[in-house]
C-alpha atoms as a PDB file:
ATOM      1  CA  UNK A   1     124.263  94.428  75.301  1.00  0.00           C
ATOM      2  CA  UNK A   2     121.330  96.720  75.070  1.00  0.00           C
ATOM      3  CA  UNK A   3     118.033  96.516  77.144  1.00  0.00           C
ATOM      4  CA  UNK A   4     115.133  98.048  76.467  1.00  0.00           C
ATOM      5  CA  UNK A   5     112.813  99.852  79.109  1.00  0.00           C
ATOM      6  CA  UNK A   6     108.958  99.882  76.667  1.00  0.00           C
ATOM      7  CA  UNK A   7     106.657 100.484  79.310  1.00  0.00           C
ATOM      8  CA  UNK A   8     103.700 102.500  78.407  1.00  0.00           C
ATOM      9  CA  UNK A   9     100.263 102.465  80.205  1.00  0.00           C
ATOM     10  CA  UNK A  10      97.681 105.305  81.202  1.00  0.00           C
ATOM     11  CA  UNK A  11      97.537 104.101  84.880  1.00  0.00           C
ATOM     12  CA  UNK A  12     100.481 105.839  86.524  1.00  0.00           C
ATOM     13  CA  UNK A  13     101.886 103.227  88.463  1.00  0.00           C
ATOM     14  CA  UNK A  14     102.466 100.649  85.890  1.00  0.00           C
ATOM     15  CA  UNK A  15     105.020 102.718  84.460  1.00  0.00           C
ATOM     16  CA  UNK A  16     108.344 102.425  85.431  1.00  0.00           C
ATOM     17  CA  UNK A  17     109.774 105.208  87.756  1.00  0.00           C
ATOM     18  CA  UNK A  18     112.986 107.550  86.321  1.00  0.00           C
ATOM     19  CA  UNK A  19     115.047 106.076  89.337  1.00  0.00           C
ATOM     20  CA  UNK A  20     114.408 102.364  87.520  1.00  0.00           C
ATOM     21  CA  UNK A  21     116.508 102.771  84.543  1.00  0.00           C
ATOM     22  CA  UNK A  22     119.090 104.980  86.398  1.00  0.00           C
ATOM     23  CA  UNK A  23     120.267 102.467  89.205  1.00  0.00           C
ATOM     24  CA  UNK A  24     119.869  99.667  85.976  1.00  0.00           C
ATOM     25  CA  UNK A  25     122.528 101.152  84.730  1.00  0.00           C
ATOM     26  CA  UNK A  26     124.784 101.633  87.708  1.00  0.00           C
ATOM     27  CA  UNK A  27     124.327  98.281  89.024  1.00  0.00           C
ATOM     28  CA  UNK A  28     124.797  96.780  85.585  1.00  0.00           C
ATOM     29  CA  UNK A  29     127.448  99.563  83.577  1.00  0.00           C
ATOM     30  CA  UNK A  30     128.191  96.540  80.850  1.00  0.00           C
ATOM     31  CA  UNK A  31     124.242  96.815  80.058  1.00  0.00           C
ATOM     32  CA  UNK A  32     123.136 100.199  77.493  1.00  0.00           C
ATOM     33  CA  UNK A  33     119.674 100.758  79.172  1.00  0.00           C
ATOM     34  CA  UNK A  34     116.991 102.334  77.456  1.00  0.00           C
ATOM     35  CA  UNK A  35     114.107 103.853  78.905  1.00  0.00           C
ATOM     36  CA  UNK A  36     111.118 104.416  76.304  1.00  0.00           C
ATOM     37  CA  UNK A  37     108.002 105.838  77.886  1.00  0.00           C
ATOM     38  CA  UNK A  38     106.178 105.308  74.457  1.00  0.00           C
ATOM     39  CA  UNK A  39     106.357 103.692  71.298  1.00  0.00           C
ATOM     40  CA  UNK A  40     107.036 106.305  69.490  1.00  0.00           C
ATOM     41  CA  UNK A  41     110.135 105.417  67.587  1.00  0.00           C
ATOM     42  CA  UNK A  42     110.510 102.005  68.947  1.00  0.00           C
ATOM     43  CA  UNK A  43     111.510 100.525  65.906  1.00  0.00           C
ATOM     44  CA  UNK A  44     114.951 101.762  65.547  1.00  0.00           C
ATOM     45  CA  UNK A  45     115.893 100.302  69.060  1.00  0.00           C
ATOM     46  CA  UNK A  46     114.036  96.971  68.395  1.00  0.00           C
ATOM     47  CA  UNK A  47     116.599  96.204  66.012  1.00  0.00           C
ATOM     48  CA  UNK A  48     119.666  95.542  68.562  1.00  0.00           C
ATOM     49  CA  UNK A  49     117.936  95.228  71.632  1.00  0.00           C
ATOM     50  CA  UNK A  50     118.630  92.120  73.322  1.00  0.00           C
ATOM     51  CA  UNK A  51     116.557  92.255  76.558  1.00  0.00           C
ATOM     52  CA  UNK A  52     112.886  94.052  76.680  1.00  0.00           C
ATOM     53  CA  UNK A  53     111.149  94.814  79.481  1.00  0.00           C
ATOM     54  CA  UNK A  54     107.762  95.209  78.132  1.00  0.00           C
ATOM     55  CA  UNK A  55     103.580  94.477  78.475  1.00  0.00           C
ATOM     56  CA  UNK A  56     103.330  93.366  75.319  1.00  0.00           C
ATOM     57  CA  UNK A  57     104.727  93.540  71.360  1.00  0.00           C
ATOM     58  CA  UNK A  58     102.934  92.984  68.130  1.00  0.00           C
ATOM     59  CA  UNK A  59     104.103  90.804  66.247  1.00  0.00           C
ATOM     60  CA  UNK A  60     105.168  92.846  63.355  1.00  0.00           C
ATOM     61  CA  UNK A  61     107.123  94.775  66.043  1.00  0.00           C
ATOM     62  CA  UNK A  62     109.020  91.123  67.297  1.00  0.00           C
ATOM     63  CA  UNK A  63     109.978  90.371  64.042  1.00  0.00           C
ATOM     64  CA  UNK A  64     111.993  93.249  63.790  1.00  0.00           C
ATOM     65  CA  UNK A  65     113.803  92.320  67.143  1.00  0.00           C
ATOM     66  CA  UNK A  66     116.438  89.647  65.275  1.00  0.00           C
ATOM     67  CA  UNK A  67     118.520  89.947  68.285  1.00  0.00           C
ATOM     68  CA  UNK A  68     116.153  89.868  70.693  1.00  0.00           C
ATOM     69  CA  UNK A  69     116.659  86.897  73.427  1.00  0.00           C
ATOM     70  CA  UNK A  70     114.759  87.717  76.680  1.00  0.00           C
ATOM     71  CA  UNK A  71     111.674  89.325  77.281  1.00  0.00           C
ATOM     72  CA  UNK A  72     110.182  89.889  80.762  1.00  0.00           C
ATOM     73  CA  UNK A  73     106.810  91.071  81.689  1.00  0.00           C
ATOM     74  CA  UNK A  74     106.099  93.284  84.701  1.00  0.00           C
ATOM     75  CA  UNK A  75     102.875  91.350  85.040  1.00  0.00           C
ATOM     76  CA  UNK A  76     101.735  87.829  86.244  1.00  0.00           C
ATOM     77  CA  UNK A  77      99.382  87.586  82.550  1.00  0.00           C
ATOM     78  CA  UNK A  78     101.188  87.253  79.639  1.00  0.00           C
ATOM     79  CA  UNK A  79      98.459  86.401  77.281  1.00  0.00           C
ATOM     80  CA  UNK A  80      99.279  89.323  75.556  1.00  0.00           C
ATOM     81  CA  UNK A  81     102.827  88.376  74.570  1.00  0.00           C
ATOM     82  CA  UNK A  82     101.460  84.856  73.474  1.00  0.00           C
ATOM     83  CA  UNK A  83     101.490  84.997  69.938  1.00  0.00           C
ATOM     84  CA  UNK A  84     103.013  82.145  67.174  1.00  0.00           C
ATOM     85  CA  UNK A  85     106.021  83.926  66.262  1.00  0.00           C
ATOM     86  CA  UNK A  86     107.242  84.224  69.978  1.00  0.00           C
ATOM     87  CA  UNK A  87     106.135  81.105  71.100  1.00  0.00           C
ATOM     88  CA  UNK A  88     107.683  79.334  68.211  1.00  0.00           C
ATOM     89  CA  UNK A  89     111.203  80.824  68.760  1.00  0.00           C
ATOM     90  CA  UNK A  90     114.360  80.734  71.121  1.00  0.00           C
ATOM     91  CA  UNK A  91     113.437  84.015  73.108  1.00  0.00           C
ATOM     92  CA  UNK A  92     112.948  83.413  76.959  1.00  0.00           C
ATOM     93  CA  UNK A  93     109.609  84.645  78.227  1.00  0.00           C
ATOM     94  CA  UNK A  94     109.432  85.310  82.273  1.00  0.00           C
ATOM     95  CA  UNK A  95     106.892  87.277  84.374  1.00  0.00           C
ATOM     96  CA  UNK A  96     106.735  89.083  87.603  1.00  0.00           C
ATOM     97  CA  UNK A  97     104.317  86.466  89.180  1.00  0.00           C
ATOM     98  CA  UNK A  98     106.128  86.373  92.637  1.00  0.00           C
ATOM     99  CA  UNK A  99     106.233  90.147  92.828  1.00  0.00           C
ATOM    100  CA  UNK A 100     102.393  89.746  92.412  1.00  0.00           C
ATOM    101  CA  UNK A 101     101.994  87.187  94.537  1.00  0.00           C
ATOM    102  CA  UNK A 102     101.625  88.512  98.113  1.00  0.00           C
ATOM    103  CA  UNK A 103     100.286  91.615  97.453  1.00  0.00           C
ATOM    104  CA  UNK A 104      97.306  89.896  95.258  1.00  0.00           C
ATOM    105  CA  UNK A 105      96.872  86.963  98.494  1.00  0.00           C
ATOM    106  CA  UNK A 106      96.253  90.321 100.881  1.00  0.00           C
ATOM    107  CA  UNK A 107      93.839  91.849  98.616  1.00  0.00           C
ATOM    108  CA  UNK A 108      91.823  88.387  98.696  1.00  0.00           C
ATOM    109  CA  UNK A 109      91.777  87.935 102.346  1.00  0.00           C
ATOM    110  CA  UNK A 110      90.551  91.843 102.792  1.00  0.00           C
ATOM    111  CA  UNK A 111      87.678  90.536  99.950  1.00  0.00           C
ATOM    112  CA  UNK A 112      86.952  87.647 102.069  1.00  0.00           C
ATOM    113  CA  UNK A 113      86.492  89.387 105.207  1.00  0.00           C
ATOM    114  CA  UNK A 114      84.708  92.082 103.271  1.00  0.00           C
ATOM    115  CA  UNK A 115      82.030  90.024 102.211  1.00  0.00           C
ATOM    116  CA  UNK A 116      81.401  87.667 105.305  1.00  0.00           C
ATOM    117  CA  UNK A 117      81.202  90.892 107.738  1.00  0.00           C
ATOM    118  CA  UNK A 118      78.940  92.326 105.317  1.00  0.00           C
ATOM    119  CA  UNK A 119      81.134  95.496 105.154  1.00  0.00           C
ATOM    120  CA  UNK A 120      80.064  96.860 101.609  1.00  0.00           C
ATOM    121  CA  UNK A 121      76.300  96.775 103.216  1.00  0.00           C
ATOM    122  CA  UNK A 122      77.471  98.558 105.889  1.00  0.00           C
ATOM    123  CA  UNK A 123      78.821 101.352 103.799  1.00  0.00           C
ATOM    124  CA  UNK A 124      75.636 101.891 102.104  1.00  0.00           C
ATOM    125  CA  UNK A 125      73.854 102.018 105.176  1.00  0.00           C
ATOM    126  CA  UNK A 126      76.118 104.997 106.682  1.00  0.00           C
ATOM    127  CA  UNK A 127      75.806 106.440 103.820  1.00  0.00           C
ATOM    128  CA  UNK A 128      72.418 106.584 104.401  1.00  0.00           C
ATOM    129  CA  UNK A 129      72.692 107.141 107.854  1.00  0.00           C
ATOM    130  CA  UNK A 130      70.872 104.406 109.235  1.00  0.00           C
ATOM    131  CA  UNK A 131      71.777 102.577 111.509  1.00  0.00           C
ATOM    132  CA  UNK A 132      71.448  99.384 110.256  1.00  0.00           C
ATOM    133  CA  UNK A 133      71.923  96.784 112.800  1.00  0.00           C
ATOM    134  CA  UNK A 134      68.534  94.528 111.866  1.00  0.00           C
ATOM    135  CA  UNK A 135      68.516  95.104 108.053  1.00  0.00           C
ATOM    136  CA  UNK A 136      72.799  93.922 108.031  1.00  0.00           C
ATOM    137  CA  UNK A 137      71.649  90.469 110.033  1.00  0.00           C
ATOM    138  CA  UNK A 138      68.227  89.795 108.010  1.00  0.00           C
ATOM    139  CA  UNK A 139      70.375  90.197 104.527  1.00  0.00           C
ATOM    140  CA  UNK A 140      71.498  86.721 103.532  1.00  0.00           C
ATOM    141  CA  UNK A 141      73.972  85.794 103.842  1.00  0.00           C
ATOM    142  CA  UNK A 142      74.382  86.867 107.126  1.00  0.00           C
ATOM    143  CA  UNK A 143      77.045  87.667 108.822  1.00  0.00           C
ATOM    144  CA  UNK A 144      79.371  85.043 109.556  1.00  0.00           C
ATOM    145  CA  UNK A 145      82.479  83.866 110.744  1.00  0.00           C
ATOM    146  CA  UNK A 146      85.842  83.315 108.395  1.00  0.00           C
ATOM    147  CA  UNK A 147      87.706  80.446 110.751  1.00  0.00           C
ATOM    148  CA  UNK A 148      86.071  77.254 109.814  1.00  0.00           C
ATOM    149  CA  UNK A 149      84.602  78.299 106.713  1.00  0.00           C
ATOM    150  CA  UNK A 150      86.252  76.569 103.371  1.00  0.00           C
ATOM    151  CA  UNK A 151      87.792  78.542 100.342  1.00  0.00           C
ATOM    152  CA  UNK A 152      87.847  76.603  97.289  1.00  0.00           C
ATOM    153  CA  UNK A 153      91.431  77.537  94.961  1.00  0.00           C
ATOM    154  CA  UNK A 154      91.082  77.692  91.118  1.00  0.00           C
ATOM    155  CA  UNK A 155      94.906  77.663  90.479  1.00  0.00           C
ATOM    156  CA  UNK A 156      97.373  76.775  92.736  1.00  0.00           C
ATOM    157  CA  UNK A 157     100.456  79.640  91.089  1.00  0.00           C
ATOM    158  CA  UNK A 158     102.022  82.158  92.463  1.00  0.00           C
ATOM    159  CA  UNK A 159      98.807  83.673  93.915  1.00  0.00           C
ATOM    160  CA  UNK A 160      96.913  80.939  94.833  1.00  0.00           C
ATOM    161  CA  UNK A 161      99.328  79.535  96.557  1.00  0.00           C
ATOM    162  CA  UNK A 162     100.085  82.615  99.061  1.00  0.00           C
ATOM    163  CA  UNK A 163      96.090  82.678  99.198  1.00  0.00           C
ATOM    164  CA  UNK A 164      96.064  79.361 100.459  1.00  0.00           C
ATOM    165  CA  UNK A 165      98.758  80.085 103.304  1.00  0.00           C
ATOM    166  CA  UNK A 166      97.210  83.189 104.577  1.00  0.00           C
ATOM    167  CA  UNK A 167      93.258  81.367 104.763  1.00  0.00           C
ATOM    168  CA  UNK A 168      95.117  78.275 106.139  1.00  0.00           C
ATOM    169  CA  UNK A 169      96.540  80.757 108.932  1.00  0.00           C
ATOM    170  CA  UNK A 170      92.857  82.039 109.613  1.00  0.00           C
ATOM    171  CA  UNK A 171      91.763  78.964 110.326  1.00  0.00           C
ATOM    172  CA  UNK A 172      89.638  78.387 107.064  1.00  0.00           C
ATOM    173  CA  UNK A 173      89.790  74.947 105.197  1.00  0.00           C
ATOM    174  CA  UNK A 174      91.597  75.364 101.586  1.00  0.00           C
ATOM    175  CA  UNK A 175      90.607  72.847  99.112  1.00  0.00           C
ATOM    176  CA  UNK A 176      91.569  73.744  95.336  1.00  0.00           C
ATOM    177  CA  UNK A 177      91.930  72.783  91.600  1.00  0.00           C
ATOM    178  CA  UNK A 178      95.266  72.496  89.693  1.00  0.00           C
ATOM    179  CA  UNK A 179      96.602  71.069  86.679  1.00  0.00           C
ATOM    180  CA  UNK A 180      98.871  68.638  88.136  1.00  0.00           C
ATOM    181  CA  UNK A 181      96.738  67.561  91.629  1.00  0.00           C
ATOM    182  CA  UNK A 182      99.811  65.197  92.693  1.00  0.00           C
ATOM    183  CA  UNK A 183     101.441  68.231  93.405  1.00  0.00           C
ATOM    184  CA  UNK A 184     101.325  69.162  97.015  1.00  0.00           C
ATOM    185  CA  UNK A 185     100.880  72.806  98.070  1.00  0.00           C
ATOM    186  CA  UNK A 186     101.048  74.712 101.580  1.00  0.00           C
ATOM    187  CA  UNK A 187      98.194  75.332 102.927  1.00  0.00           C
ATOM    188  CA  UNK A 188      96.000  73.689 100.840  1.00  0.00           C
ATOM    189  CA  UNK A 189      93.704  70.145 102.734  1.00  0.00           C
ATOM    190  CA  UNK A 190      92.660  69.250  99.691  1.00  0.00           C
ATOM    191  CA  UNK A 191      93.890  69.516  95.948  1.00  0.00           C
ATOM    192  CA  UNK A 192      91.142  68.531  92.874  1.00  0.00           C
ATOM    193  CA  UNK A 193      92.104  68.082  89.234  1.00  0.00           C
ATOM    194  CA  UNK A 194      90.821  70.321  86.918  1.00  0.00           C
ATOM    195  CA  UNK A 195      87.703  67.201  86.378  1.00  0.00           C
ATOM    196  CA  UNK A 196      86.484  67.976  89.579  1.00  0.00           C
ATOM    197  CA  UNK A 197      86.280  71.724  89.760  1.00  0.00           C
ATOM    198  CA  UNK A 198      82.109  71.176  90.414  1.00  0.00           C
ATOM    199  CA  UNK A 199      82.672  68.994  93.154  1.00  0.00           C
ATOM    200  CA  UNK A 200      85.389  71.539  94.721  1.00  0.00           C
ATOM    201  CA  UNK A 201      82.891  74.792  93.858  1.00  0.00           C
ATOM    202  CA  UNK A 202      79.944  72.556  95.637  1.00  0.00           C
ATOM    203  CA  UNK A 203      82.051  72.459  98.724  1.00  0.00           C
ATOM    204  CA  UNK A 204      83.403  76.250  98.797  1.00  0.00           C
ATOM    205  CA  UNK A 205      82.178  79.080 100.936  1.00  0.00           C
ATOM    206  CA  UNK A 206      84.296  80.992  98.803  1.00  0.00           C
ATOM    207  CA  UNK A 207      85.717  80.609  95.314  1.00  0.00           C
ATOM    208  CA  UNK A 208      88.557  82.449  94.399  1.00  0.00           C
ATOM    209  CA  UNK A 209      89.641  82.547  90.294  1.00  0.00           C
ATOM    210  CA  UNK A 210      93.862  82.542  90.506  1.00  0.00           C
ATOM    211  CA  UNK A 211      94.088  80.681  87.406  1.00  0.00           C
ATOM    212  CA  UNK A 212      95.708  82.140  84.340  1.00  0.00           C
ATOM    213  CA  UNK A 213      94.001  82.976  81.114  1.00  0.00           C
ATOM    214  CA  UNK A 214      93.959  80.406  78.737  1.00  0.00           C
ATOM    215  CA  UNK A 215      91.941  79.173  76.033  1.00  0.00           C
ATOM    216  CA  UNK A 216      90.564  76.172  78.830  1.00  0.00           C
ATOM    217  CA  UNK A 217      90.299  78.979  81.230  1.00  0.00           C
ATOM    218  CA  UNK A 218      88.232  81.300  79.181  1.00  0.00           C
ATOM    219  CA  UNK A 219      84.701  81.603  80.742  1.00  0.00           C
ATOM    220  CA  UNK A 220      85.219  78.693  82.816  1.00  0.00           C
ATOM    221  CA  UNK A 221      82.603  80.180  85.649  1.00  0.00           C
ATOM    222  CA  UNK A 222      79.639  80.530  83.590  1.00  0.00           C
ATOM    223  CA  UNK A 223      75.790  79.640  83.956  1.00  0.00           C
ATOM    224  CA  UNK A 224      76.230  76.433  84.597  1.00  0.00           C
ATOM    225  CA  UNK A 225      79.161  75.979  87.143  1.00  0.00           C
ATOM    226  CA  UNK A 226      77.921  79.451  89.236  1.00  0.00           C
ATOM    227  CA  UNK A 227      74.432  76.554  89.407  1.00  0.00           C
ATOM    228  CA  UNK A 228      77.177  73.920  91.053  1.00  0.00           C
ATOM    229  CA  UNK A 229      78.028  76.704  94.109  1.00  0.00           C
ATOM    230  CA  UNK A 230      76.218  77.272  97.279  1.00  0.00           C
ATOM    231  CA  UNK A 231      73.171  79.718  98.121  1.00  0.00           C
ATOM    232  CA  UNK A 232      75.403  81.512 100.050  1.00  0.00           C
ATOM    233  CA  UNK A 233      78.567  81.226  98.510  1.00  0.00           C
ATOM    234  CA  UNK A 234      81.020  83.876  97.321  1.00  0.00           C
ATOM    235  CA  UNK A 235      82.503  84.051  93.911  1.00  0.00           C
ATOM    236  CA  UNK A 236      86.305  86.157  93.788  1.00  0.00           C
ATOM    237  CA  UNK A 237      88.383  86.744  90.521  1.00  0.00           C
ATOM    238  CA  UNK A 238      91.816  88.522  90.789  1.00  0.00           C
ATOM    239  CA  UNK A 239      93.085  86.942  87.708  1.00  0.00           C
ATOM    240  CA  UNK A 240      91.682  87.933  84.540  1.00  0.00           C
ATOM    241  CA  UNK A 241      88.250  89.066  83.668  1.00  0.00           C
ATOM    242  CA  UNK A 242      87.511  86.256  80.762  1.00  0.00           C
ATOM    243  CA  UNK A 243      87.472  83.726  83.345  1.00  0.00           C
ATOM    244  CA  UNK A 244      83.566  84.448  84.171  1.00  0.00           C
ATOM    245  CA  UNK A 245      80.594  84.696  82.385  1.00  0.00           C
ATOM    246  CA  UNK A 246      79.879  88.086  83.536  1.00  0.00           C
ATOM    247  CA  UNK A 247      76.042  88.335  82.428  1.00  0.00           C
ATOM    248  CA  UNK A 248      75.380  84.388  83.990  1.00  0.00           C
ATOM    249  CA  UNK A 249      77.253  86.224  87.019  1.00  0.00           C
ATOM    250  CA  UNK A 250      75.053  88.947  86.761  1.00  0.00           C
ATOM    251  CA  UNK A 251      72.266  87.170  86.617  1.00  0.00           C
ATOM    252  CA  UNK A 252      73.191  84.622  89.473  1.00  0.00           C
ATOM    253  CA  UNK A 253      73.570  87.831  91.808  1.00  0.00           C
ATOM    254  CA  UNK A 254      70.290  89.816  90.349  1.00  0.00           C
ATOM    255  CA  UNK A 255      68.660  86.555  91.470  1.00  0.00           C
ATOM    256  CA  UNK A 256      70.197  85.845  94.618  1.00  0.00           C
ATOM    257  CA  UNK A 257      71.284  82.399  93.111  1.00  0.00           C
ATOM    258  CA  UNK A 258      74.787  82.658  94.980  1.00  0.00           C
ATOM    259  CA  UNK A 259      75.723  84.780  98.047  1.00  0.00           C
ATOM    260  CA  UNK A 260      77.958  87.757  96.282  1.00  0.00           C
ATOM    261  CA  UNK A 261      80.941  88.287  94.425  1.00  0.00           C
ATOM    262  CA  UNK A 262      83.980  90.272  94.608  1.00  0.00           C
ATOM    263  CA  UNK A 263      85.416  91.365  91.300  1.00  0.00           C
ATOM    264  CA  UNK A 264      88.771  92.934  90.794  1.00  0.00           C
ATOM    265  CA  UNK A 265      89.351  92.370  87.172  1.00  0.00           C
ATOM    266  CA  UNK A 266      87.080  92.525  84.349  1.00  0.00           C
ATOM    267  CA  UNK A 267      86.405  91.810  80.931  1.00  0.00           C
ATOM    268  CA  UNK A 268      86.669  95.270  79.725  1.00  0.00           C
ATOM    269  CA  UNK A 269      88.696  97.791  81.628  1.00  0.00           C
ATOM    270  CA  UNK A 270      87.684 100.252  82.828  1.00  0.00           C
ATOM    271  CA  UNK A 271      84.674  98.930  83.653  1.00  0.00           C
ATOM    272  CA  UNK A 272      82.307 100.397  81.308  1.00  0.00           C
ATOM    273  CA  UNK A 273      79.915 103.562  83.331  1.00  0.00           C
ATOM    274  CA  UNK A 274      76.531 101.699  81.906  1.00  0.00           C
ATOM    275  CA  UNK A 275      77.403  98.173  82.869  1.00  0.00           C
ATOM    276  CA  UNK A 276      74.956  96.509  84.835  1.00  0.00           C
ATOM    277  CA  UNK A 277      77.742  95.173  87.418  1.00  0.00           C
ATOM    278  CA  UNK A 278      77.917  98.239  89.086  1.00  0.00           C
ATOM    279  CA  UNK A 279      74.452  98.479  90.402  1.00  0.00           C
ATOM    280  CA  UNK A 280      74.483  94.647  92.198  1.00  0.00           C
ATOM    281  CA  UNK A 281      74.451  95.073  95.443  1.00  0.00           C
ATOM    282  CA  UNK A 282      75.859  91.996  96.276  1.00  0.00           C
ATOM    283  CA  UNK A 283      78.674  92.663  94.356  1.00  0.00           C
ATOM    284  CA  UNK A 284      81.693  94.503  95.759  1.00  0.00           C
ATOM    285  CA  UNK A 285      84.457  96.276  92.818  1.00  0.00           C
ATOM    286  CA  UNK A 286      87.186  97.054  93.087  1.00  0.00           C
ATOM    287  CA  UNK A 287      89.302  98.336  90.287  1.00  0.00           C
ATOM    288  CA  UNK A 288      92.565  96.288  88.975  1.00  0.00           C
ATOM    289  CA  UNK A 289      93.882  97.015  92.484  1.00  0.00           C
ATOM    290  CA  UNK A 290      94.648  93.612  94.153  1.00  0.00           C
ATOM    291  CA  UNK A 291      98.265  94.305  93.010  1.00  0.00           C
ATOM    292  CA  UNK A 292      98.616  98.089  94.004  1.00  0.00           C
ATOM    293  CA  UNK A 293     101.242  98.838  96.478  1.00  0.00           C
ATOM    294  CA  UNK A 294     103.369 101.559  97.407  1.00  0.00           C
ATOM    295  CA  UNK A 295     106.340  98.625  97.389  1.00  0.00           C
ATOM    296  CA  UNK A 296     105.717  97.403  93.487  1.00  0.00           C
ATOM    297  CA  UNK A 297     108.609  99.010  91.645  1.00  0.00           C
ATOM    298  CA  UNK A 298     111.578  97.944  94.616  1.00  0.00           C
ATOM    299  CA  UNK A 299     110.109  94.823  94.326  1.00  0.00           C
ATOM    300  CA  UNK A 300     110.029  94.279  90.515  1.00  0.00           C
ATOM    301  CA  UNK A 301     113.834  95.919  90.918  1.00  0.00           C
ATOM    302  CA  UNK A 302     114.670  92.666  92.814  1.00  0.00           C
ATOM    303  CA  UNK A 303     113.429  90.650  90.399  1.00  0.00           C
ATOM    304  CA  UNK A 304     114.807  92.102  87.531  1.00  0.00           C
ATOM    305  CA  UNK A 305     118.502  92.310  89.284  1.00  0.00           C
ATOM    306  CA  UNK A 306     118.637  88.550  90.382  1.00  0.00           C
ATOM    307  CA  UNK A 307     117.665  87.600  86.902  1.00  0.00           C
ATOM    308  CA  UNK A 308     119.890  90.041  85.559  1.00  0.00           C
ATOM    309  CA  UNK A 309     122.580  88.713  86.813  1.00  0.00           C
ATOM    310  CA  UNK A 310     121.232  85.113  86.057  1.00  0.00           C
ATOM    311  CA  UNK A 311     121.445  86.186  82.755  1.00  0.00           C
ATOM    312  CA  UNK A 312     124.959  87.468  82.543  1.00  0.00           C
ATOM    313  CA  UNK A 313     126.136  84.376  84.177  1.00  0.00           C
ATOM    314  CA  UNK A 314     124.668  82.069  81.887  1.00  0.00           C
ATOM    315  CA  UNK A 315     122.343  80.645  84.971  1.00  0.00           C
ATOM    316  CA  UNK A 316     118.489  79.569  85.063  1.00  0.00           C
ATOM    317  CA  UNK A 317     116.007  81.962  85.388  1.00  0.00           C
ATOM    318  CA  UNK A 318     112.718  83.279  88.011  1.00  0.00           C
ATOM    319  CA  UNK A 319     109.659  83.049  86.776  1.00  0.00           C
ATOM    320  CA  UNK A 320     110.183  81.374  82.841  1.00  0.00           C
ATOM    321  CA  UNK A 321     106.640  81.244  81.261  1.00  0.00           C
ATOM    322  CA  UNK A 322     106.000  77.710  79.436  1.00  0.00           C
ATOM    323  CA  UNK A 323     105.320  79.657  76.274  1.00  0.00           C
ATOM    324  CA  UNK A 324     103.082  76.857  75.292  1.00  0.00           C
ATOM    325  CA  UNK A 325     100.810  76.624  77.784  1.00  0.00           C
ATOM    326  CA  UNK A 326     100.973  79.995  78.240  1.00  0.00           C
ATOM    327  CA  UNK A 327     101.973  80.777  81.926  1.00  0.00           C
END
């Protein structure tokens, strides 16, 4: 049984560490692992390898994988493996969406607090070095408190849901939207169906985009639903960058039409140097880091050995993507 290690990317942590493939193979000897840090050459392993680890294929490249059977992705989007030749077959598609999970939730609580203490404004300002006690409360929104304040949920997954624990633990009220409202979630007061996202983004201090991408998904905050939020309400995506209209967004913030954003992914990355996000002031960037962690490779380790041996035994799964929906 081979597995296959294709894992290339220009950010250095997304690649997978020498010591990955090495304790693979000593936890696993009945396994042949191969490590590929490129795809140079790919072509002759695709032919017998059984199990890929890997962000994404082309389809040309699947088609020459006739034993492939399992393919897992190191990240929580998998639009990139969702094409008609792997959807349409037999080959098991999972994700790392509970490695993700936590981190991503911490990352959205630091956003939150960001933006309601004003902190990105308060960066400027020492930069500056002014003290800026007056101009911080005059901006609007003001400061303000987190406890009491609600944070509407576009996706109840993996993310959303450890988003909805941690703001439920602060005090805040959670309402959200999922597919499937009958189904309960921790943390969350109140769950929407995906019919009633305005009324959930008119109720929201803060909006947070968990949601995966999907053709429904694609620019679902645009113009018109950034109109359905609050003055003073706070717009965060840590899922994928398609999800918003960025000029409407833009244009909301330019115009004070909602109270700031927080933007970790984006619809090109990286962020183009001329794009007009990074001059908003009411917008804070960060860049694809929500998932960053000094943790991420012992933790997709864990993953990958519990469904390894899954696997070998014949047993169900973590983390199976519904190929057809897409998540």
């Amino acid at each position: 049984m081979k597995l296959l290690i294709l894992l290339h990317h220009r950010f250095e942590l997304w690649n997978a560490p020498p010591w990955f493939a090495d304790r693979l193979e000593k936890d696993f000897p009945q396994i042949e692992v191969v490590h590929q840090a490129s795809y140079d050459g790919i072509e002759e392993h695709l032919r017998d390898v059984e199990i890929a680890i890997a962000w994404s294929l082309r389809p040309e490249q699947f088609k020459l994988a006739g034993k492939l059977r399992w393919i897992h992705s190191p990240a929580a989007a998998v639009h990139q493996l969702i094409f008609p030749e792997l959807v349409n077959s037999n080959v098991i598609l999972t994700n790392a969406r509970e490695v993700h999970g936590p981190v991503v939730a911490e990352h959205v609580v630091a956003q939150v607090f960001a933006l309601a203490k004003r902190l990105p404004s308060a960066v400027r300002l020492q930069h500056r070095h002014m003290w800026g006690q007056q101009a911080l409360w005059e901006e609007r929104p003001r400061p303000r408190e987190v406890a009491g304040a609600t944070l509407g949920l576009v996706g109840l997954g993996s993310i959303g849901r450890e988003v909805a624990k941690r703001a439920s633990a602060l005090g805040m009220r959670v309402i959200a939207v999922r597919e499937h409202p009958e189904k309960r979630s921790e943390g969350a007061d109140l769950i929407f169906g995906p019919a009633q996202l305005d009324e959930m983004l008119g109720q929201a201090d803060y909006v947070v985009l968990a949601a995966p991408l999907t053709s429904s998904t694609r620019t679902l905050i645009d113009s018109a639903r950034l109109s359905r939020m609050k003055p003073e309400a706070c717009l965060i995506n840590v899922s994928r960058g398609p999800l918003v209209d960025e000029n409407a967004l833009a244009e909301a913030l330019r115009n004070r039409r909602i109270g700031g954003a927080a933007l970790d992914v984006f619809c090109k990355e990286p962020l183009p140097s001329d794009s007009p996000l990074w001059d908003l002031d009411n917008l804070l960037i960060t860049p694809h880091t929500a998932a960053l962690t000094e943790k991420l490779w012992q933790r997709h380790y864990a993953l990958l050995a519990e469904n390894l041996r899954r696997y070998l035994a014949h047993q169900p799964l973590l983390g199976v993507v519904d190929k057809q929906k897409g998540y």
